[in-house]
C-alpha atoms as a PDB file:
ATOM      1  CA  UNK A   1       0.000   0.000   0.000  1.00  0.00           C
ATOM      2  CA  UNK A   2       1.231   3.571  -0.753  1.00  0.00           C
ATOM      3  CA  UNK A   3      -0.076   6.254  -0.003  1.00  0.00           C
ATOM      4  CA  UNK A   4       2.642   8.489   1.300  1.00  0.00           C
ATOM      5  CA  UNK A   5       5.457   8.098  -1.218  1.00  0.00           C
ATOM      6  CA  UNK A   6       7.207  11.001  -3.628  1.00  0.00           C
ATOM      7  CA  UNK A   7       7.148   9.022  -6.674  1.00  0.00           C
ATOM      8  CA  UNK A   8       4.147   6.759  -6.738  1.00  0.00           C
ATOM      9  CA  UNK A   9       4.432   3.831  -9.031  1.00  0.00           C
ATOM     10  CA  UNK A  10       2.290   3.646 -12.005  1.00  0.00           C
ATOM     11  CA  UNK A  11      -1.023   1.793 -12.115  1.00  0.00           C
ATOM     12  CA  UNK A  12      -1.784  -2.120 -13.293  1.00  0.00           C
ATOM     13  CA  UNK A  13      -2.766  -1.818 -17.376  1.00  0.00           C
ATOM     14  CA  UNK A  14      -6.245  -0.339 -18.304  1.00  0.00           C
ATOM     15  CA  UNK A  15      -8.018   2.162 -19.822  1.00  0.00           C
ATOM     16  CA  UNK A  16      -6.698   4.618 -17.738  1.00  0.00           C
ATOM     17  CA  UNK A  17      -3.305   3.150 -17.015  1.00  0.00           C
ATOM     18  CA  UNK A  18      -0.885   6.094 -16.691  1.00  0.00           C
ATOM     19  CA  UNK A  19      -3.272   8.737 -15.961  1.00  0.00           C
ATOM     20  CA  UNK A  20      -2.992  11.358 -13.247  1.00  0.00           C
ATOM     21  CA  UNK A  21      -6.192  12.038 -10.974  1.00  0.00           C
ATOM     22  CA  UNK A  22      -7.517  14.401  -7.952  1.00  0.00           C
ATOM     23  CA  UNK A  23     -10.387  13.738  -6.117  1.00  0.00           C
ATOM     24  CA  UNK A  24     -11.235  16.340  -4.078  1.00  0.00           C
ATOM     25  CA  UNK A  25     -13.539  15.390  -1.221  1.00  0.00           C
ATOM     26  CA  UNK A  26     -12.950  11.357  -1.507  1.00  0.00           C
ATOM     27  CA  UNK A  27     -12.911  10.723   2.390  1.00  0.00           C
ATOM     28  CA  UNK A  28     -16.675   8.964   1.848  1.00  0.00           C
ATOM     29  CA  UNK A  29     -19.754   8.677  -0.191  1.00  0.00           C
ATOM     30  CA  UNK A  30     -19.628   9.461  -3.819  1.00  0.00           C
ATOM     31  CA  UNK A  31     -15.889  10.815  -4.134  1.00  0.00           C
ATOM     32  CA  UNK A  32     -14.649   7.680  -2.384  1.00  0.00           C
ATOM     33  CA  UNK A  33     -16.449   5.323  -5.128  1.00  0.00           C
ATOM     34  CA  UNK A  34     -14.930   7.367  -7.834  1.00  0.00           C
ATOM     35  CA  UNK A  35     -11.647   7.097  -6.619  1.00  0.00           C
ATOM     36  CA  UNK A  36     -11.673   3.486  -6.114  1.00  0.00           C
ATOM     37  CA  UNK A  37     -13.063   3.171  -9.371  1.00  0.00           C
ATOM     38  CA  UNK A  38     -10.609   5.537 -11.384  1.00  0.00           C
ATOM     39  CA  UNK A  39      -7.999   3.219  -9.283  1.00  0.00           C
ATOM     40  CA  UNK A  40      -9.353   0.174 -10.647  1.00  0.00           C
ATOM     41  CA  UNK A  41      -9.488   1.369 -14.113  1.00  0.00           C
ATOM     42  CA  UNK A  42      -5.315   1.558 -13.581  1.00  0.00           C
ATOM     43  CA  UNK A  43      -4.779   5.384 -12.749  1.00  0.00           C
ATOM     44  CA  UNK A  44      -3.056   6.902 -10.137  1.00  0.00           C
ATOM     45  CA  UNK A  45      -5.663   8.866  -7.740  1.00  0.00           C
ATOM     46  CA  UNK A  46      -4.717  11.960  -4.856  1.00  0.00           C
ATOM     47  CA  UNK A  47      -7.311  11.359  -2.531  1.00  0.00           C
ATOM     48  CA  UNK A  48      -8.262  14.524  -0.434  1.00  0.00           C
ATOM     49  CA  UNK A  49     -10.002  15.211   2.329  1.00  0.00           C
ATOM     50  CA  UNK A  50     -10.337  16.123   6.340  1.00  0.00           C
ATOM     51  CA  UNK A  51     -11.224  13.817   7.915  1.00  0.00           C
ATOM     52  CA  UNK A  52      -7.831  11.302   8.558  1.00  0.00           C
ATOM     53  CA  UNK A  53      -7.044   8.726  11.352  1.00  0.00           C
ATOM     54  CA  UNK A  54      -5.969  11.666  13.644  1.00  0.00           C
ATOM     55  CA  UNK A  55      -8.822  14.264  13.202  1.00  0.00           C
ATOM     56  CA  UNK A  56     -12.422  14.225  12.404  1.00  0.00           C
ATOM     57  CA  UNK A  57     -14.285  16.763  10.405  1.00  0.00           C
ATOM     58  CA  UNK A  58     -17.007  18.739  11.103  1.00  0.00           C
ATOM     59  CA  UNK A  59     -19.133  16.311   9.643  1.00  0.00           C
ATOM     60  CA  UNK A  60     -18.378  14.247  12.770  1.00  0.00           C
ATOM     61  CA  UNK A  61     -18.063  10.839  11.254  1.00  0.00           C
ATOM     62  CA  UNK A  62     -14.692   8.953  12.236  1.00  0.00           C
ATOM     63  CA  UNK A  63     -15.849   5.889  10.353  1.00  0.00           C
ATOM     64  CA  UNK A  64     -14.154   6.982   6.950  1.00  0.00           C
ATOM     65  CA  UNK A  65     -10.905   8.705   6.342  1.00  0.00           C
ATOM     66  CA  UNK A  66      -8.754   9.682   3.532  1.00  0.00           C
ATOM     67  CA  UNK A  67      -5.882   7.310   4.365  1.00  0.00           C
ATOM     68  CA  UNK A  68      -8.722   4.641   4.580  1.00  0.00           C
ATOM     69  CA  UNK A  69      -9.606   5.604   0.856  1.00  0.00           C
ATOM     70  CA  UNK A  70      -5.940   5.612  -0.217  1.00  0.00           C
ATOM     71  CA  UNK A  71      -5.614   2.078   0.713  1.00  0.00           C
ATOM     72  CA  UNK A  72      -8.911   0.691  -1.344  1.00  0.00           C
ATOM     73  CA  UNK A  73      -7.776   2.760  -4.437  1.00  0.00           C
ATOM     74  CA  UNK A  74      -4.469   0.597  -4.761  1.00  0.00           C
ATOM     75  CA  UNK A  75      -6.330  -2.627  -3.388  1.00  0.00           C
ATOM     76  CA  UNK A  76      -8.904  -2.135  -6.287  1.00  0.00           C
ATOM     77  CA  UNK A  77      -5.681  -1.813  -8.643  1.00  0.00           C
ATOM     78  CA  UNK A  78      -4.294   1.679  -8.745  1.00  0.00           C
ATOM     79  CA  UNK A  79      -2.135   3.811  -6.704  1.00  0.00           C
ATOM     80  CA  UNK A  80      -3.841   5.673  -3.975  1.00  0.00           C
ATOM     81  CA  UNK A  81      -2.285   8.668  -2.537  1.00  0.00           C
ATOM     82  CA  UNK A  82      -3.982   9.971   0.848  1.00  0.00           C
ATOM     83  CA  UNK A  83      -3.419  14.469   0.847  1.00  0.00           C
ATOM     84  CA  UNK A  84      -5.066  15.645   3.793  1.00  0.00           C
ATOM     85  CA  UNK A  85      -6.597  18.980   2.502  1.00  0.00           C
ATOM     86  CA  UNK A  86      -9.354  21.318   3.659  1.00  0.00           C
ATOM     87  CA  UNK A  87      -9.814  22.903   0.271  1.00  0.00           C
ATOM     88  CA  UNK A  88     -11.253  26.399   1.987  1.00  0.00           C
ATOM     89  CA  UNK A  89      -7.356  26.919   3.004  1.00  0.00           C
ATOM     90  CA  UNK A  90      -5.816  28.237  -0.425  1.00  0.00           C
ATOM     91  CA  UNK A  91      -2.328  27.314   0.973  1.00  0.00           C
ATOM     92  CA  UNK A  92      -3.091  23.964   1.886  1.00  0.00           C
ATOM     93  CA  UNK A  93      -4.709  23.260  -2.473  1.00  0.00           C
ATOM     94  CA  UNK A  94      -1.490  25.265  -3.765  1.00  0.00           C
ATOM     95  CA  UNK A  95       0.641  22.331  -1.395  1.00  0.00           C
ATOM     96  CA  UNK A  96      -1.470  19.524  -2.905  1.00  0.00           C
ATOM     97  CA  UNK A  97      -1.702  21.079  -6.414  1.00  0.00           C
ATOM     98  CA  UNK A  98       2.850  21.733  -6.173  1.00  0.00           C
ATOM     99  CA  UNK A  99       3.059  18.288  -4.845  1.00  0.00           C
ATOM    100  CA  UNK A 100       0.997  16.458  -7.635  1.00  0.00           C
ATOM    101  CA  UNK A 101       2.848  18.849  -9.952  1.00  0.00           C
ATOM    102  CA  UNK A 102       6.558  17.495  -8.504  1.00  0.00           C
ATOM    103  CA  UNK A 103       5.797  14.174  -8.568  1.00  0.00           C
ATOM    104  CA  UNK A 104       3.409  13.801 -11.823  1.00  0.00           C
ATOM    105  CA  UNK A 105       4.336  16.749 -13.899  1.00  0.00           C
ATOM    106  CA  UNK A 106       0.696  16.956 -14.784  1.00  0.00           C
ATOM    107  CA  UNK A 107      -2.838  16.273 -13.772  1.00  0.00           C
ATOM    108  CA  UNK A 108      -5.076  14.451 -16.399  1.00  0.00           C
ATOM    109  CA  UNK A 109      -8.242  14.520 -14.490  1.00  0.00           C
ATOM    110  CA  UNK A 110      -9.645  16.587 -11.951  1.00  0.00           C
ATOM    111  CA  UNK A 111     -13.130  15.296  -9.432  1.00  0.00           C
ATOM    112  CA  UNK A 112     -14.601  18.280  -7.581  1.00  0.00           C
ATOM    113  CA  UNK A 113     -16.508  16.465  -5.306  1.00  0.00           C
ATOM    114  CA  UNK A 114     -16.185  18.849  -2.154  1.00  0.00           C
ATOM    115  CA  UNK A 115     -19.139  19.075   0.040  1.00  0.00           C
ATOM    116  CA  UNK A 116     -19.384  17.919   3.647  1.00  0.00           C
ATOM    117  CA  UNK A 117     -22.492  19.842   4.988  1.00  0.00           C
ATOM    118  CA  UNK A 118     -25.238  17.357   5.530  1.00  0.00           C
ATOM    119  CA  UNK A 119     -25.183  17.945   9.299  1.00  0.00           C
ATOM    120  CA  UNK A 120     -26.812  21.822   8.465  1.00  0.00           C
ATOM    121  CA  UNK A 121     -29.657  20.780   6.612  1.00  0.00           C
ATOM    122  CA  UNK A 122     -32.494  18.883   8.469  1.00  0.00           C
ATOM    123  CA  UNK A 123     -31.597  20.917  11.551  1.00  0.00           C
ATOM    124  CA  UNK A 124     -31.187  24.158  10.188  1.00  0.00           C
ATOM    125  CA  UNK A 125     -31.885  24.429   6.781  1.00  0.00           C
ATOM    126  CA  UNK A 126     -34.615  22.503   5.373  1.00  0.00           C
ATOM    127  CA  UNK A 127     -37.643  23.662   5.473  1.00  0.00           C
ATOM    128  CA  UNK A 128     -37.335  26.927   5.977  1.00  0.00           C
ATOM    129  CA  UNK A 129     -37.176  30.415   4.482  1.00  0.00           C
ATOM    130  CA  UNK A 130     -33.632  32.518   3.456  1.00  0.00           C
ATOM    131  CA  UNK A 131     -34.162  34.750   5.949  1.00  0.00           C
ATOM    132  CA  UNK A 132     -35.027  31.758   9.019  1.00  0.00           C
ATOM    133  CA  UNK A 133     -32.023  30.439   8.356  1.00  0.00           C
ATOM    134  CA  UNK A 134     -29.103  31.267  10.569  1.00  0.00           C
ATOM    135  CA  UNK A 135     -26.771  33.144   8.874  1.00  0.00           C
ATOM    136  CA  UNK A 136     -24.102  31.521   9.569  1.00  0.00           C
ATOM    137  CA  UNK A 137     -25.255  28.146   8.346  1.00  0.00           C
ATOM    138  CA  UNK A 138     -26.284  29.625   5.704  1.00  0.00           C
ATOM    139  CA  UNK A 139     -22.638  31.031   4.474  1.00  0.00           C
ATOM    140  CA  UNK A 140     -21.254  27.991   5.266  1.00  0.00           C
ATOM    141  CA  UNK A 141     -23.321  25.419   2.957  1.00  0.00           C
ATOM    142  CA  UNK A 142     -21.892  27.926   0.583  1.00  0.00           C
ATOM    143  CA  UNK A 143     -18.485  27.872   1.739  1.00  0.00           C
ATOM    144  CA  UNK A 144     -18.438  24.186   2.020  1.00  0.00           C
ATOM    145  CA  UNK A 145     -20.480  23.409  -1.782  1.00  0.00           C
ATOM    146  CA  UNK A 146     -19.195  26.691  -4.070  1.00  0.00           C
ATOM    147  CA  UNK A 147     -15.973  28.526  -2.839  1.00  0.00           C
ATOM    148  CA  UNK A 148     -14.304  25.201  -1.781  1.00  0.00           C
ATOM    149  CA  UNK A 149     -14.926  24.332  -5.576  1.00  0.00           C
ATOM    150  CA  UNK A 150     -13.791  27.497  -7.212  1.00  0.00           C
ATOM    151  CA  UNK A 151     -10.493  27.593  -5.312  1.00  0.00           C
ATOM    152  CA  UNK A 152      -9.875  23.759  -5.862  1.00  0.00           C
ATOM    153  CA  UNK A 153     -10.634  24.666  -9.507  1.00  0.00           C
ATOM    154  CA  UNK A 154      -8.694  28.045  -9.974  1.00  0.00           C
ATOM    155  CA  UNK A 155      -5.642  26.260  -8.345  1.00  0.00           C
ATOM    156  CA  UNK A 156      -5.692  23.035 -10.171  1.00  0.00           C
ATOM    157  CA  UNK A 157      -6.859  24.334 -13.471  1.00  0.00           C
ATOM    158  CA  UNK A 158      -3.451  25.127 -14.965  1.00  0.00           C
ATOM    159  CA  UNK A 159      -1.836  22.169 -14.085  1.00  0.00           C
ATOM    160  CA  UNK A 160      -4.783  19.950 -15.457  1.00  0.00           C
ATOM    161  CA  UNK A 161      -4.757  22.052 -19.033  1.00  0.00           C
ATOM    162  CA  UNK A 162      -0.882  20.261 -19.292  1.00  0.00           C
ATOM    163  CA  UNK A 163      -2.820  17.200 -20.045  1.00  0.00           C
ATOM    164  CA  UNK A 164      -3.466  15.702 -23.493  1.00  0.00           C
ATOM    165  CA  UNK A 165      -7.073  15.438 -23.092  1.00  0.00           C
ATOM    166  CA  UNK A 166      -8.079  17.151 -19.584  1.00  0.00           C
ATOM    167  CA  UNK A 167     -11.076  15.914 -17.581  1.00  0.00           C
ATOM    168  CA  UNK A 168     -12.925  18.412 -15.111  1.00  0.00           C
ATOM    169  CA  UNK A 169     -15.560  16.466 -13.457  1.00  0.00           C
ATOM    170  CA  UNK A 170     -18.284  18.809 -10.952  1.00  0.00           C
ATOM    171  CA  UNK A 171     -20.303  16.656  -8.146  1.00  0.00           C
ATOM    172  CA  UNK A 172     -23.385  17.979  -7.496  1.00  0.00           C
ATOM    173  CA  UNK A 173     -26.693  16.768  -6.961  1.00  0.00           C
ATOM    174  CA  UNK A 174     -29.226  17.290  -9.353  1.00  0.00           C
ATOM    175  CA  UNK A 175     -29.344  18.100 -13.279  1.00  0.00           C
ATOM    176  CA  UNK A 176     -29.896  21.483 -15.330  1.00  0.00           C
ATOM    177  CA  UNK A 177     -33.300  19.512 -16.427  1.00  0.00           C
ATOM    178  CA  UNK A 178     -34.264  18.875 -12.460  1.00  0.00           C
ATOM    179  CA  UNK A 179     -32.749  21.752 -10.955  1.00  0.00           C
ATOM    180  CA  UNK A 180     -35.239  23.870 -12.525  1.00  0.00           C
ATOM    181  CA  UNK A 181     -37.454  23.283  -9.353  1.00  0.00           C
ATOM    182  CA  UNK A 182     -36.759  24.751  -6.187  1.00  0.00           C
ATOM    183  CA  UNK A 183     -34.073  22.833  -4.339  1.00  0.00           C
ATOM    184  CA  UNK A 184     -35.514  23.051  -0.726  1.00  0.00           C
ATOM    185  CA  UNK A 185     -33.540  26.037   0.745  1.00  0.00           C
ATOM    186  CA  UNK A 186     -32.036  29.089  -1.422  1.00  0.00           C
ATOM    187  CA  UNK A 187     -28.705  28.412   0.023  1.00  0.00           C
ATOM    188  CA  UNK A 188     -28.827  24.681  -0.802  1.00  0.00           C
ATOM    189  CA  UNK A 189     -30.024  25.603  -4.499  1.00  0.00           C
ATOM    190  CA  UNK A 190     -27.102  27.353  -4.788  1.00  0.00           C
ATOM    191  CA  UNK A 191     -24.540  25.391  -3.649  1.00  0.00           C
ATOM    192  CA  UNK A 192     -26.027  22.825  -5.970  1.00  0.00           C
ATOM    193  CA  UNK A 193     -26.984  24.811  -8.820  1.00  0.00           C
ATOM    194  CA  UNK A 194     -23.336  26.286  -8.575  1.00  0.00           C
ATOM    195  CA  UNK A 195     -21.311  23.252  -9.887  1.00  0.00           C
ATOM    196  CA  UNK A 196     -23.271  22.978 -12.961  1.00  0.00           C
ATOM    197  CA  UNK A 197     -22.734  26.617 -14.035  1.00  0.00           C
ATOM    198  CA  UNK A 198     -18.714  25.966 -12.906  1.00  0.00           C
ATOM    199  CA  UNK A 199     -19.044  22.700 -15.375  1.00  0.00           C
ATOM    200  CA  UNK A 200     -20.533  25.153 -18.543  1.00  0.00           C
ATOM    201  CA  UNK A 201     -18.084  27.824 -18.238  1.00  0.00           C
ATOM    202  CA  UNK A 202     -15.225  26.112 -17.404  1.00  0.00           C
ATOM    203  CA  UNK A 203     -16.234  23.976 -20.584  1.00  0.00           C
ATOM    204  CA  UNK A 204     -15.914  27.151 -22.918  1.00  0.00           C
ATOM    205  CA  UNK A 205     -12.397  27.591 -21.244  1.00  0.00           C
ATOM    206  CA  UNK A 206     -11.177  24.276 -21.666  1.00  0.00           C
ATOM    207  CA  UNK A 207     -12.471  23.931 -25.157  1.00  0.00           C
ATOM    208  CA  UNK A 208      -9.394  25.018 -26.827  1.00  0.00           C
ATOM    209  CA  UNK A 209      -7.189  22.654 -24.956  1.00  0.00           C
ATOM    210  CA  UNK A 210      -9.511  20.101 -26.264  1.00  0.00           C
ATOM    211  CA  UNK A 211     -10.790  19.237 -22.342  1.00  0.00           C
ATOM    212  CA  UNK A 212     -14.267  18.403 -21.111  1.00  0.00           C
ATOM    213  CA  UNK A 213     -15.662  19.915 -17.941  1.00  0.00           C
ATOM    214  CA  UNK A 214     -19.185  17.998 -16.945  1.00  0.00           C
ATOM    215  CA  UNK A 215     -21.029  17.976 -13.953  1.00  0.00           C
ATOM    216  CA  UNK A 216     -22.500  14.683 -13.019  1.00  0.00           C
ATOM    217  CA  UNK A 217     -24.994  13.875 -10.039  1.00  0.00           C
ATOM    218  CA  UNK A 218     -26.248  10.831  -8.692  1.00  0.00           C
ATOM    219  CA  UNK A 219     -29.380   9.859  -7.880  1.00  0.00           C
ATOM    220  CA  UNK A 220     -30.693   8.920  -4.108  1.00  0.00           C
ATOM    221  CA  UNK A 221     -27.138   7.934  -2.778  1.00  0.00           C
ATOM    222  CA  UNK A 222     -26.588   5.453  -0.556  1.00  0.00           C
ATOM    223  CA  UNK A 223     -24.097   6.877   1.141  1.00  0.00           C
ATOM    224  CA  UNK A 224     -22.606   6.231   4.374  1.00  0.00           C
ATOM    225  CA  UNK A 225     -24.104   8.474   5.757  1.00  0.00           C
ATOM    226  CA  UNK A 226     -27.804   7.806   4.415  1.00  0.00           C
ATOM    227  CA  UNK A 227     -27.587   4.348   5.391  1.00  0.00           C
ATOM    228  CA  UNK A 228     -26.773   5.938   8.789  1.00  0.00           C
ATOM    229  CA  UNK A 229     -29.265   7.668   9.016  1.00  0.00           C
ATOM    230  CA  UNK A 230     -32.025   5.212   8.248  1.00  0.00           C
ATOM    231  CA  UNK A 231     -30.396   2.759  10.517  1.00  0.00           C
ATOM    232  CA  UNK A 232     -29.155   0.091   7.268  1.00  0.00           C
ATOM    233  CA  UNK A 233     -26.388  -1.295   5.614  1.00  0.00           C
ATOM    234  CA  UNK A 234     -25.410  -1.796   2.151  1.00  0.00           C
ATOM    235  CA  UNK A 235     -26.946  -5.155   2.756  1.00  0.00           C
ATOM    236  CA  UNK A 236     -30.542  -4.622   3.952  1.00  0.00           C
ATOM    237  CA  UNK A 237     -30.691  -1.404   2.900  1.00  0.00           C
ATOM    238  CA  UNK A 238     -34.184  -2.275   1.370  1.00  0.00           C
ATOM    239  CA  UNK A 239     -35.762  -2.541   4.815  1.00  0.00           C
ATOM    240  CA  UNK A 240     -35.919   1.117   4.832  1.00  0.00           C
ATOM    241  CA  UNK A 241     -38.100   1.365   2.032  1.00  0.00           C
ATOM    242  CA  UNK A 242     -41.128   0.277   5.008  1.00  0.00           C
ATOM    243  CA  UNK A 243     -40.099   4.254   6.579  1.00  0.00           C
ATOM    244  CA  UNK A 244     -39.531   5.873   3.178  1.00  0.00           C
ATOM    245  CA  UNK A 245     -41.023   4.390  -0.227  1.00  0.00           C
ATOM    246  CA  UNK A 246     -39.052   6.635  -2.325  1.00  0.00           C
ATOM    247  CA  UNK A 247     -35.486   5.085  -1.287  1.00  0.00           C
ATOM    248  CA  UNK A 248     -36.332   2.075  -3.380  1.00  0.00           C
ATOM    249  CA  UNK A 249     -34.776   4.036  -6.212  1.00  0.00           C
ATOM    250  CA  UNK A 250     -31.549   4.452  -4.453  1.00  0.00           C
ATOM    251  CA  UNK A 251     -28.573   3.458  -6.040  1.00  0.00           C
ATOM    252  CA  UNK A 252     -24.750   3.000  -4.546  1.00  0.00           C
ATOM    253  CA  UNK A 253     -22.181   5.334  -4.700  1.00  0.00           C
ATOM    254  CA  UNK A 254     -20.396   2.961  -7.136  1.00  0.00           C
ATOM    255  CA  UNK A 255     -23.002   3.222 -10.049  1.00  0.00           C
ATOM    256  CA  UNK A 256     -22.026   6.895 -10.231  1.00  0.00           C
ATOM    257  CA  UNK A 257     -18.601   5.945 -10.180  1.00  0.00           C
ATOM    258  CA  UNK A 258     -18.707   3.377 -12.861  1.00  0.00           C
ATOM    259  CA  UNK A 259     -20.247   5.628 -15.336  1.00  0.00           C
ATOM    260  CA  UNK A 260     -17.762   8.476 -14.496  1.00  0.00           C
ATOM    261  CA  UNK A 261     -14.832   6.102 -14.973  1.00  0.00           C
ATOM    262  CA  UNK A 262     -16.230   5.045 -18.579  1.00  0.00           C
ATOM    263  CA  UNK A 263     -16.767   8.466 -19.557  1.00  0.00           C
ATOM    264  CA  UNK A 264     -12.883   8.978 -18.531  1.00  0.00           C
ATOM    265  CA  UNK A 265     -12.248   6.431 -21.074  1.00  0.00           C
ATOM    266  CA  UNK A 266     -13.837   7.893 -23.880  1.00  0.00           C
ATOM    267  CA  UNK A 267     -12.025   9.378 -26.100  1.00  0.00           C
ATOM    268  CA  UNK A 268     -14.857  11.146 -27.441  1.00  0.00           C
ATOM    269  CA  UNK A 269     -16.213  12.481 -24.189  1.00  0.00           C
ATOM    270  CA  UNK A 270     -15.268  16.379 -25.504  1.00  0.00           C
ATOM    271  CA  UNK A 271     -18.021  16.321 -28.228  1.00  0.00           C
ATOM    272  CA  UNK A 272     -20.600  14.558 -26.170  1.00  0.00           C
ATOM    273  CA  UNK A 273     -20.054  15.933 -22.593  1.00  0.00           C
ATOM    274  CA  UNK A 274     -18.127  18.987 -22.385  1.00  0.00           C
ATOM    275  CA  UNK A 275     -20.473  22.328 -20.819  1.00  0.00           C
ATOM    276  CA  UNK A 276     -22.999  19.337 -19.825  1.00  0.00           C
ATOM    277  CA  UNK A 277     -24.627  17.969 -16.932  1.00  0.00           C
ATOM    278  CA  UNK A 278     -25.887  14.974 -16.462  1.00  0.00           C
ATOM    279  CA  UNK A 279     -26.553  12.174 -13.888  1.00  0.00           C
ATOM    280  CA  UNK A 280     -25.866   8.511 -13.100  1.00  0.00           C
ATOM    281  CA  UNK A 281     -28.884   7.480 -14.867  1.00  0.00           C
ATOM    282  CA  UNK A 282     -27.924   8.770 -18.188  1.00  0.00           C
ATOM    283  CA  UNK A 283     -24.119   7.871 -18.081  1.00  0.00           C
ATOM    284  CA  UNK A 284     -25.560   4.476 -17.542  1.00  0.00           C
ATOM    285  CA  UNK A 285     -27.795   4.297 -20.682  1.00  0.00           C
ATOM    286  CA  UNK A 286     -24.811   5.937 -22.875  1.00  0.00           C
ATOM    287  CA  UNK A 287     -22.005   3.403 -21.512  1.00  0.00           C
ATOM    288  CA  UNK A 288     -23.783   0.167 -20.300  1.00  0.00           C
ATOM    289  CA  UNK A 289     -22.919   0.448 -17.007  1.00  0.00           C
ATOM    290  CA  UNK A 290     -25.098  -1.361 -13.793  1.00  0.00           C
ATOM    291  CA  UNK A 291     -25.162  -0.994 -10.533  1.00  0.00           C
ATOM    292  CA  UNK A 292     -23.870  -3.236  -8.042  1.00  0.00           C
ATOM    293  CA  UNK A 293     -26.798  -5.112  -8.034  1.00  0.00           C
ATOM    294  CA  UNK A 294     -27.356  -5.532 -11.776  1.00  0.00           C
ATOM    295  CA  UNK A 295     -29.863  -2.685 -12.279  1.00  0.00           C
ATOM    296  CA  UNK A 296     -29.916   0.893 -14.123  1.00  0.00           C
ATOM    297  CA  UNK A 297     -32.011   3.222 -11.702  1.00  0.00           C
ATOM    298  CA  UNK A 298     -32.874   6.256 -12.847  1.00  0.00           C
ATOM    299  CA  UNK A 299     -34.094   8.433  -9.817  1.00  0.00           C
ATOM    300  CA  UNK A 300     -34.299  11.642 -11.543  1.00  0.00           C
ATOM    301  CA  UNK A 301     -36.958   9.877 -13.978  1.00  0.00           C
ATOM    302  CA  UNK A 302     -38.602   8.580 -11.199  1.00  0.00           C
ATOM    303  CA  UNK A 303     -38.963  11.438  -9.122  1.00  0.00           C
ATOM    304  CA  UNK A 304     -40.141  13.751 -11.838  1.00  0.00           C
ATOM    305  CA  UNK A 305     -43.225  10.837 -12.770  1.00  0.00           C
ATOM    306  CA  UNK A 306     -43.945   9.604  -9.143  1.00  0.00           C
ATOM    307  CA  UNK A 307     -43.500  12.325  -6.752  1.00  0.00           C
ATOM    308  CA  UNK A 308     -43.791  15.283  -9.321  1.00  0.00           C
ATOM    309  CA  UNK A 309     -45.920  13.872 -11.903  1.00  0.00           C
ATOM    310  CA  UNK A 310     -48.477  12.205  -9.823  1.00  0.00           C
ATOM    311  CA  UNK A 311     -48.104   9.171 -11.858  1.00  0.00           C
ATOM    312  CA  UNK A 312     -48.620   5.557 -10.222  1.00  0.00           C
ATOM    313  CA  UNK A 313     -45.343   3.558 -10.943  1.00  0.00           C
ATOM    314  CA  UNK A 314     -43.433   1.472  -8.664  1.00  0.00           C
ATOM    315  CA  UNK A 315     -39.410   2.109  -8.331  1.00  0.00           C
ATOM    316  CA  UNK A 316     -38.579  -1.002  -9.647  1.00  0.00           C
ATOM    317  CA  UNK A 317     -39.680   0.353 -13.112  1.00  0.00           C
ATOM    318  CA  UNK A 318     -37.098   2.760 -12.982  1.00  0.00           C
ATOM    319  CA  UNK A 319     -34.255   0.361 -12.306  1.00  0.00           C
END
């Protein structure tokens, strides 16, 4: 296992053997499926994030590290390298950004997958109005979901345009199609909404470097965290359909993954992709990818007919 070395040894062969990746925000949940994934597709993958062996987050959750992450990127295949980085500090990106620069000489593809503020929401957040929300949550779901991104991406940018083919990938939850409803809380809806804007501009800008910027979202993650919260595991997680009939559409935080790594493999991902967003649902359709369990869900579908559209369709059609 390596995660702490200068000159990390290149990946097994695959169909991104060779290349250079960031994941910013990999300590859990989505980013640490695409990291294991981008690993097991052969590439070497910086793994950032807060929360490490000797200090927890605010998120509170000791469960997952970065170092932890590291090791199931080069288990899966690749080369994991653990950065601790809080990618609000601009001195701590420029260290990560200088080191991948010394020991890589370029970055090929870049995961902005920073987030980290599910503890404000049900408590403080949800539910309410702008101006019932405390302030200071507030600023910092946009702290944690927009500026964390547009330093991580102003930093890491020029190193990333050295590539032959650069890949900017923005996490976010939800589409351009099913953002255009409300997303619960302004501050939320812009944190959210944020990413895919960052994904069409920085597409124009990458354009002549012949690079793709996307934002991709999953659908009703089964995070750590969510399964958490409804008291499951990856392996029953269906008995939590009984409290809340909507989760049957939930999908694992590899399905996203999957379909991100085979979009890093296409060679024609510029024309199709680049300025785009899109979710796990339609990466799937485009590249053939399942989830885990052998099915395609497709939660934005099924949230726009069911819970939107009124229309009386089990989950299961949507998988």
């Amino acid at each position: 296992m390596n995660t702490n070395t200068d000159s990390p040894p290149a990946g097994p062969e695959g169909p991104l053997a060779g290349r250079i990746a960031l994941v910013a925000g990999a300590t859990r949940g989505a980013g640490r499926a695409l990291a294991v994934e981008l690993g097991r597709s052969g590439a070497t993958v910086y793994v950032t994030g807060r929360t490490t062996r000797d200090r927890v987050s605010e998120v509170g959750r000791a469960t997952e590290t970065v170092e932890e992450t590291a090791e199931l990127v080069t288990a899966a295949g690749g080369t994991g390298v653990a950065v601790p980085t809080d990618h609000l500090d601009e001195d701590q990106v420029r260290a990560l950004v200088g080191r991948i620069d010394r020991e890589q000489g370029r970055l090929d593809i870049l995961v902005n997958d920073l987030w980290g503020g599910e503890h404000l929401l049900a408590g403080s957040v949800f539910g309410k109005k702008s101006w019932e929300t405390p302030l200071a949550d507030g600023l910092r779901i946009l702290e944690l979901g927009v500026r964390s991104h547009v330093i991580t991406a102003a930093l890491a940018l020029p190193l990333l345009i050295r590539s032959d083919g650069p890949l900017h990938v923005e996490v976010t939850d939800g589409t351009a199609v099913s953002n255009r409803r409300y997303r619960e809380n302004l501050y939320y809806d812009l944190a959210k909404n944020a990413p895919i804007r960052m994904a069409f501009g920085l597409g124009q800008e990458l354009a002549e470097y012949g690079g793709t910027a996307v934002a991709v979202s999953p659908g009703w993650l089964r995070s750590e965290q969510m399964l958490a919260a409804f008291g499951v595991t990856e392996d029953n997680w269906r008995d939590a359909v009984a409290r809340e009939p909507d989760f049957a559409i939930a999908e694992s935080p590899a399905y996203l993954a999957r379909a991100v790594a085979a979009l890093a493999a296409d060679p024609g991902r510029a024309a199709r992709w680049n300025g785009r967003s899109t979710s796990s649902g339609e990466l799937a359709r485009v590249y053939g990818v399942r989830d885990v369990d052998g099915s395609r869900p497709d939660a934005w579908a099924y949230l726009e007919d069911v819970r939107y559209g009124g229309k009386d369709r089990p989950a299961d059609d949507y998988r």
